[in-house]
C-alpha atoms as a PDB file:
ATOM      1  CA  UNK A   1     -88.303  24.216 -26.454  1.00  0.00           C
ATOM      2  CA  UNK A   2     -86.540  26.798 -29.179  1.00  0.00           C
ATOM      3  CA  UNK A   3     -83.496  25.016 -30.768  1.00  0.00           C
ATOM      4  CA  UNK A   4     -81.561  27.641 -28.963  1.00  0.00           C
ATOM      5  CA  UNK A   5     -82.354  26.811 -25.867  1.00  0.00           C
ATOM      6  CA  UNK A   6     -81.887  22.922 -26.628  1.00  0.00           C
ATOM      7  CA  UNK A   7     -78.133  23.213 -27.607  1.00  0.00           C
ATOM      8  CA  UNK A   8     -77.600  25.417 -24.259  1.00  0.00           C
ATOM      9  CA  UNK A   9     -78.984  22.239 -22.161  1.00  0.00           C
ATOM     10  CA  UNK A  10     -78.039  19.454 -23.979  1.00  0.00           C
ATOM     11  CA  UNK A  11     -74.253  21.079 -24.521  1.00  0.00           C
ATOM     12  CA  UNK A  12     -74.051  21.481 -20.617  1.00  0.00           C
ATOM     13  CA  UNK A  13     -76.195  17.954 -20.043  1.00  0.00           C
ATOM     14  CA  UNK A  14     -72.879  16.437 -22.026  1.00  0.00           C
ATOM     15  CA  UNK A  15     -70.417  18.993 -19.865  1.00  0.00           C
ATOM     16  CA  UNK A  16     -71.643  16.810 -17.047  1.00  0.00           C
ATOM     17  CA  UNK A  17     -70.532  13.183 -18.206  1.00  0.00           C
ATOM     18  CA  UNK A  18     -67.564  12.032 -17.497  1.00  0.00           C
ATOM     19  CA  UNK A  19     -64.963   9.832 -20.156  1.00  0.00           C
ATOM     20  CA  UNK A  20     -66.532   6.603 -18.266  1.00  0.00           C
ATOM     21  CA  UNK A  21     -69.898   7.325 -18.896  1.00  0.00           C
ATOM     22  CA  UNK A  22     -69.194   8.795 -22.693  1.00  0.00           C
ATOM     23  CA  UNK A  23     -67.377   5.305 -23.247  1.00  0.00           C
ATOM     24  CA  UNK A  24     -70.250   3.188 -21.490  1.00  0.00           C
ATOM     25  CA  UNK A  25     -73.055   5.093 -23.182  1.00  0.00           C
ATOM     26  CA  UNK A  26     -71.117   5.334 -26.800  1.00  0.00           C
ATOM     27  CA  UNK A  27     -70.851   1.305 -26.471  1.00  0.00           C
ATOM     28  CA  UNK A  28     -74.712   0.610 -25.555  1.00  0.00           C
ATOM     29  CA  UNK A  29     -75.554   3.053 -28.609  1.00  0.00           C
ATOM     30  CA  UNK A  30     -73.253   0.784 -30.704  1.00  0.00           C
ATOM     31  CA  UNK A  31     -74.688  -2.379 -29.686  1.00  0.00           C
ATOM     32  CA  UNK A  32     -78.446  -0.725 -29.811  1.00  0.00           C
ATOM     33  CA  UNK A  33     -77.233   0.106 -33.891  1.00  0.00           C
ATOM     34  CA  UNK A  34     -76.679  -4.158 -33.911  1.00  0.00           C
ATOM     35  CA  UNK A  35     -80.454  -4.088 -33.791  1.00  0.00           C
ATOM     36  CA  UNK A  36     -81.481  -2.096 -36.699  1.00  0.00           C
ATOM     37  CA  UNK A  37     -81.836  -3.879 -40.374  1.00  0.00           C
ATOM     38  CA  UNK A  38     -79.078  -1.639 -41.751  1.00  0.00           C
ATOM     39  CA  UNK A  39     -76.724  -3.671 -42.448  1.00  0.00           C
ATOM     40  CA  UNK A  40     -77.039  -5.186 -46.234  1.00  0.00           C
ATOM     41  CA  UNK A  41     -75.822  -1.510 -47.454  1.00  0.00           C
ATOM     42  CA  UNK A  42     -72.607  -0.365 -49.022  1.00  0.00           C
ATOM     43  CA  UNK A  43     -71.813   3.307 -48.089  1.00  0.00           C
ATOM     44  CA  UNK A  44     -71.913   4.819 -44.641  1.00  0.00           C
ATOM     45  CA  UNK A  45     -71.405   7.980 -43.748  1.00  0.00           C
ATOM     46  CA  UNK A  46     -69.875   8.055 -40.238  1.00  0.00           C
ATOM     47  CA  UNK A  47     -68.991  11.730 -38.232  1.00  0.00           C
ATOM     48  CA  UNK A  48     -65.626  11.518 -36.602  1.00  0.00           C
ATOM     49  CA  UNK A  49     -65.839  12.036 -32.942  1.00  0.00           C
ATOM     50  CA  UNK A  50     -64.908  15.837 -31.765  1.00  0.00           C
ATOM     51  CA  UNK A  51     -63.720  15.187 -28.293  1.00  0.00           C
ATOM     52  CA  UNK A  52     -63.642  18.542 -27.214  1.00  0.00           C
ATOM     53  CA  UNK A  53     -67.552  18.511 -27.642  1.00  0.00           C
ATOM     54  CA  UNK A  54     -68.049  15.750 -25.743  1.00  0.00           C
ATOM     55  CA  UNK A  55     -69.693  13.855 -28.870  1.00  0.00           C
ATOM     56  CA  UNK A  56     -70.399  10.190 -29.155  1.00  0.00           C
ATOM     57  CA  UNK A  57     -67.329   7.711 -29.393  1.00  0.00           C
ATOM     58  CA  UNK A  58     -67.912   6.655 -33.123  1.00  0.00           C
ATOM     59  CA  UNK A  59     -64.666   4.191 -32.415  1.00  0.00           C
ATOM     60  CA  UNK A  60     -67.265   1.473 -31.503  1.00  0.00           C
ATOM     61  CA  UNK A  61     -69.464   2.226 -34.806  1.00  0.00           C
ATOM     62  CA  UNK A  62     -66.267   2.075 -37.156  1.00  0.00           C
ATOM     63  CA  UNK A  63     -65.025  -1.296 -35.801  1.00  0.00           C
ATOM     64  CA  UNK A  64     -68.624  -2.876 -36.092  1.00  0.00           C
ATOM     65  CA  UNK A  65     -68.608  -1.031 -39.887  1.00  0.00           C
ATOM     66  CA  UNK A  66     -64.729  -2.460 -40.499  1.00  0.00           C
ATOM     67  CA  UNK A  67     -65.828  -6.131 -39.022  1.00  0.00           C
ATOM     68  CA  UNK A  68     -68.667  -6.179 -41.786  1.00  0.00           C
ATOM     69  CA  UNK A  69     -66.379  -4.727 -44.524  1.00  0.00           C
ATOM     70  CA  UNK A  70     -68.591  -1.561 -45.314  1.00  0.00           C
ATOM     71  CA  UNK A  71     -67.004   1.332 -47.573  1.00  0.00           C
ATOM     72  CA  UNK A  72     -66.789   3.799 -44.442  1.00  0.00           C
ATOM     73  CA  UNK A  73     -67.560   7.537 -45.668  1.00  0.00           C
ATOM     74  CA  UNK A  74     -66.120  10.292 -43.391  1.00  0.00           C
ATOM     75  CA  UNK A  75     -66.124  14.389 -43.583  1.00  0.00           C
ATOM     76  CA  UNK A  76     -64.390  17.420 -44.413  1.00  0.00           C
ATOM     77  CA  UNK A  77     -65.859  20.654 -42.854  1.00  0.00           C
ATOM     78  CA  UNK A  78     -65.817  23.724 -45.469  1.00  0.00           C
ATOM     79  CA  UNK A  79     -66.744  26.465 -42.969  1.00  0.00           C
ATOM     80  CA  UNK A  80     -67.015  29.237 -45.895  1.00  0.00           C
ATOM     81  CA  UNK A  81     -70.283  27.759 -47.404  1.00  0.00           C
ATOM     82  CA  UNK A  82     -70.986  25.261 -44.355  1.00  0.00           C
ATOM     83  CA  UNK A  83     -70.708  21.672 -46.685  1.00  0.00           C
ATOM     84  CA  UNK A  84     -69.064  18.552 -46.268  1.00  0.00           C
ATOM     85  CA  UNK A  85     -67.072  16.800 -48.651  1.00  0.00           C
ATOM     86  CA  UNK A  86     -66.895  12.897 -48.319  1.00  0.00           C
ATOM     87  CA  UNK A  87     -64.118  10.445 -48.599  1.00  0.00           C
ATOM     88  CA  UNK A  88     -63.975   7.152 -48.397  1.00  0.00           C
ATOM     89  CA  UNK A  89     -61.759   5.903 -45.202  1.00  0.00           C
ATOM     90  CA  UNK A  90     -59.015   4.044 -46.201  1.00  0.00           C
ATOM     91  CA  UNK A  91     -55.637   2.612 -44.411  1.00  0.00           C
ATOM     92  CA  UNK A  92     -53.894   5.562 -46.132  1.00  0.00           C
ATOM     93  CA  UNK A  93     -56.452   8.079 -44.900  1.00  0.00           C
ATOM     94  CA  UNK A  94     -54.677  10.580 -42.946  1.00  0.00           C
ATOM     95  CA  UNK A  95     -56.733  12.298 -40.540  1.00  0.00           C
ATOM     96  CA  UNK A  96     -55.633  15.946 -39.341  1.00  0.00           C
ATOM     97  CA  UNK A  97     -57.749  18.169 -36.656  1.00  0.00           C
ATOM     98  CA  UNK A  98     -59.395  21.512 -37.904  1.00  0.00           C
ATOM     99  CA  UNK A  99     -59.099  24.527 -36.577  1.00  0.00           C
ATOM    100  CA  UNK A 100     -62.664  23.117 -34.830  1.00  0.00           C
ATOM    101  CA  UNK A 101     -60.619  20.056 -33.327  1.00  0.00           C
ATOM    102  CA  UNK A 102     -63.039  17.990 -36.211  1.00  0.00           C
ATOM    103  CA  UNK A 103     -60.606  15.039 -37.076  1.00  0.00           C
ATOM    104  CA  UNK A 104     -60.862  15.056 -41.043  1.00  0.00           C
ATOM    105  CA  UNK A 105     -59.640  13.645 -43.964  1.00  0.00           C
ATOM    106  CA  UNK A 106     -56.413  15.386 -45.459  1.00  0.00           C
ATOM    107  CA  UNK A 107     -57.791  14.010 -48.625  1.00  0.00           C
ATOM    108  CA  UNK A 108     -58.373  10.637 -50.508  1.00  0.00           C
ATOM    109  CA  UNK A 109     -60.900   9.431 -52.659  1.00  0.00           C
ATOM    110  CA  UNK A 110     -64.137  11.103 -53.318  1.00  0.00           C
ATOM    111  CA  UNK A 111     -67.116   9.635 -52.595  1.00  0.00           C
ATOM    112  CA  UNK A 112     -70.440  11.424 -54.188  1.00  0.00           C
ATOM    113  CA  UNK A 113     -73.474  12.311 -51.627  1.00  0.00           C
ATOM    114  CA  UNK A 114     -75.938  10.260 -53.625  1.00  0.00           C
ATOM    115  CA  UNK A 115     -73.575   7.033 -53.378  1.00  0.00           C
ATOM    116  CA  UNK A 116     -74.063   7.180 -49.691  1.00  0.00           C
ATOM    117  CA  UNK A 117     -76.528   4.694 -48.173  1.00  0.00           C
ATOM    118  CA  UNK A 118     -76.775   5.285 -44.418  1.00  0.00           C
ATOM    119  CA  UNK A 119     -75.821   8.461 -42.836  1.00  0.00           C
ATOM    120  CA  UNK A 120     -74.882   8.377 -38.756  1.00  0.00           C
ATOM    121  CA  UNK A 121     -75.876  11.809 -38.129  1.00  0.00           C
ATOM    122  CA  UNK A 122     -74.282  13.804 -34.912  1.00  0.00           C
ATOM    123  CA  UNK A 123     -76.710  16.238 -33.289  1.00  0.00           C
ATOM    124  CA  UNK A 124     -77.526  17.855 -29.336  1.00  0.00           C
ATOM    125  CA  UNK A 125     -80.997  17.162 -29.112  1.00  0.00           C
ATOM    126  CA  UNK A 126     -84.227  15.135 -31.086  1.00  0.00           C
ATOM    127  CA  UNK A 127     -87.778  15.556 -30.524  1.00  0.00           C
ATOM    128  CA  UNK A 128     -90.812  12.601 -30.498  1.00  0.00           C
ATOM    129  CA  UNK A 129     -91.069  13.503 -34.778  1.00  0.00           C
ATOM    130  CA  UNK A 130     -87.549  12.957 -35.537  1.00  0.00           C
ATOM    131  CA  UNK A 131     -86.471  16.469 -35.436  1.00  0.00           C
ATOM    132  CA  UNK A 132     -82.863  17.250 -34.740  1.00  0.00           C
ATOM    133  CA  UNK A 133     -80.869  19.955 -33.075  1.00  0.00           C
ATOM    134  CA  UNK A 134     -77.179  20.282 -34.337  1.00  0.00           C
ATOM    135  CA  UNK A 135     -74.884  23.197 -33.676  1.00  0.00           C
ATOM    136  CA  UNK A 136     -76.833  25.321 -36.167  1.00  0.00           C
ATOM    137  CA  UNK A 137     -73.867  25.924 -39.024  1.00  0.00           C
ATOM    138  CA  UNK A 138     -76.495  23.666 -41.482  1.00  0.00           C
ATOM    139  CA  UNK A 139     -74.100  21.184 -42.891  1.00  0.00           C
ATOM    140  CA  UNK A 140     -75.360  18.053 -42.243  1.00  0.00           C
ATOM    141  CA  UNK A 141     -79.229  19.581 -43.692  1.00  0.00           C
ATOM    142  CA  UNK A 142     -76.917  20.794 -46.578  1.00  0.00           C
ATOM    143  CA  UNK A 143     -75.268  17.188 -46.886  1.00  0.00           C
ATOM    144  CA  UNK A 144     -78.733  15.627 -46.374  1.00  0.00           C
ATOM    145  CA  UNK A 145     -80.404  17.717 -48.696  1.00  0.00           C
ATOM    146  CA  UNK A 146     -77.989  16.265 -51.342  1.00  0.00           C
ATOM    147  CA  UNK A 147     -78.008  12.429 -50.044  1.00  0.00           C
ATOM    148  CA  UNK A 148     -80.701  10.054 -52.429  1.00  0.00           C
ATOM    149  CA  UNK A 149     -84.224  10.701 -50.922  1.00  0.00           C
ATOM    150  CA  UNK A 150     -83.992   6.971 -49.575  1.00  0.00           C
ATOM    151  CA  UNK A 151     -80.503   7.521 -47.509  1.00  0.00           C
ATOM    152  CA  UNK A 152     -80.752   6.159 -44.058  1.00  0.00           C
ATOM    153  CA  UNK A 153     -80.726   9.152 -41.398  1.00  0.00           C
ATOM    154  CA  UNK A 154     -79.732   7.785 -37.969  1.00  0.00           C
ATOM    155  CA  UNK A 155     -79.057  10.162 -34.866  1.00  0.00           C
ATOM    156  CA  UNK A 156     -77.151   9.108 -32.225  1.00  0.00           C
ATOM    157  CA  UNK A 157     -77.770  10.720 -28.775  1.00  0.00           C
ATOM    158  CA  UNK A 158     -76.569  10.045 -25.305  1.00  0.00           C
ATOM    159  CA  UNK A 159     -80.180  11.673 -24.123  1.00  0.00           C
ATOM    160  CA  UNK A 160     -83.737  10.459 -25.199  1.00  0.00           C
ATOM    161  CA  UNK A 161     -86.383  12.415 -27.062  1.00  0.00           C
ATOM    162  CA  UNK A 162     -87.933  16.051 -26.244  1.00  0.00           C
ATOM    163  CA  UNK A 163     -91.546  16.082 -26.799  1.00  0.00           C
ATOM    164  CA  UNK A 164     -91.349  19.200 -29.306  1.00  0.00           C
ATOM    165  CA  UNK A 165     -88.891  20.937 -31.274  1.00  0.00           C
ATOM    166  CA  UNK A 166     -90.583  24.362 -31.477  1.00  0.00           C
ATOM    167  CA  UNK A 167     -88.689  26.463 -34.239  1.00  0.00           C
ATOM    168  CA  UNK A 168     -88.659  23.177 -37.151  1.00  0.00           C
ATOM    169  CA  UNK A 169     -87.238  25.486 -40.259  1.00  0.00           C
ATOM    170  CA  UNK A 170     -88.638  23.562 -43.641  1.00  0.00           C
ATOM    171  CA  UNK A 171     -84.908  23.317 -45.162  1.00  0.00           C
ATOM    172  CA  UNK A 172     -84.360  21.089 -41.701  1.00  0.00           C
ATOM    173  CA  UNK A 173     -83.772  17.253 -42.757  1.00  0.00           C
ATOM    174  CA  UNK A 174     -85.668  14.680 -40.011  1.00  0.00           C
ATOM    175  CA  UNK A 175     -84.056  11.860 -38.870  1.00  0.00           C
ATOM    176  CA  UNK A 176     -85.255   8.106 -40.132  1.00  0.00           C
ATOM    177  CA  UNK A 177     -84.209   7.152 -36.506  1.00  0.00           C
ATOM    178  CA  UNK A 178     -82.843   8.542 -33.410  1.00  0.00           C
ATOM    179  CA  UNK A 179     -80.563   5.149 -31.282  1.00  0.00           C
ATOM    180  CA  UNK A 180     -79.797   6.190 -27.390  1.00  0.00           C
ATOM    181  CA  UNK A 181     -78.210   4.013 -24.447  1.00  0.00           C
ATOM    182  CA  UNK A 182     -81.446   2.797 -23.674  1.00  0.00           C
ATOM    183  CA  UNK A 183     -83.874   3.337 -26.604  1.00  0.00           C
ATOM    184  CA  UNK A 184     -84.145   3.131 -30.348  1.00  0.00           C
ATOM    185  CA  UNK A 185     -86.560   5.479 -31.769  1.00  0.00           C
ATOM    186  CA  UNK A 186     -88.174   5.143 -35.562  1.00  0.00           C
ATOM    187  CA  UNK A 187     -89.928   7.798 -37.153  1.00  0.00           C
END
C-alpha cells in the first residue's frame, strides 16, 4: 500500500480502540521494550503522547525510563520548517499543549540530536523492512537525519507489520525496530 492510503487505515484502525484497549496495548508494548538490550544508554528520546490522535500511552515508557534513571529527551514541534528541538525532561519541565494538542516543553535545557542514544519513534504504520508511515510533516526523518548514524530507532505500534511500504522516499529514515502488543520486530 501507498503511504497515503496507510495513514487513512491505520488513523481509523486507532479511531476504533477504545481508552481500555489503548491502556492495555500501551502497557504490553512497554513491557515488550523490557526485552530489548537497550538499556545501558544515556539519552532517550521519548514522543509525548497526543491523545487526540489516539497515540501510544508513553506514561508506561517514562516511568520504566525514570525507574532506571535515564536523561529523558522530549520535543518541541517547529511547524514552519517541520524540526524538533530537544530538551531534557526535568521536574521543572513545564509542559504546555500546541496548537496540535502535542504536549511540549515550554523550554529547559537543550539537549543536541547527536547526544541522543535511543529514539522511541511515533508513527501509523511499518512494513516487514522497517519502513515507517508518520503523518507525513517529515520531522522525525528531519530529527533522524541529524541523530549519530548509530542512534537506536524504535517504533512503537498498536498494529503489526504491512508486507510493503510502496512509495519508500530515500530521505525516509528506517526503523532499527518496530515493538507491538504482541511482537517485537528487528530489522
Amino acid at each position: 500500500m501507498k503511504k497515503a492510503d496507510l495513514r487513512l487505515k491505520y488513523k481509523a484502525l486507532r479511531a476504533l480502540l477504545s481508552h481500555t484497549e489503548i491502556d492495555d496495548h500501551s502497557l504490553a508494548i512497554a513491557n515488550q521494550l523490557l526485552k530489548l538490550t537497550i538499556w545501558d544508554y544515556n539519552f532517550y528520546h521519548l514522543f509525548l503522547t497526543i491523545e487526540t490522535q489516539q497515540e501510544i500511552n508513553t506514561d508506561y515508557i517514562l516511568n520504566i525510563l525514570s525507574g532506571k534513571d535515564k536523561n529523558i529527551v522530549i520535543s518541541k514541534s517547529n511547524f514552519s520548517n517541520n524540526t524538533l528541538s530537544n530538551f531534557l525532561l526535568t521536574d521543572a519541565t513545564t509542559l504546555k499543549l500546541s496548537t496540535y494538542n502535542i504536549p511540549e516543553p515550554i523550554d529547559g535545557i537543550p539537549i543536541a540530536n547527536t547526544s541522543i542514544d535511543v529514539v522511541f519513534v511515533p508513527l501509523l504504520a511499518f512494513d516487514l523492512k522497517g519502513n515507517r508511515v508518520g503523518y507525513g510533516k517529515g520531522f522525525y526523518d528531519n530529527f533522524l537525519a541529524d541523530c549519530k548514524p548509530e542512534t537506536i530507532k524504535i517504533g512503537l505500534s498498536f498494529f503489526e507489520a504491512e508486507a510493503e511500504i510502496e512509495d519508500v522516499y530515500k530521505d525516509d529514515i528506517s526503523l532499527d525496530y518496530c515493538v507491538t502488543p504482541k511482537t517485537i520486530y528487528e530489522f
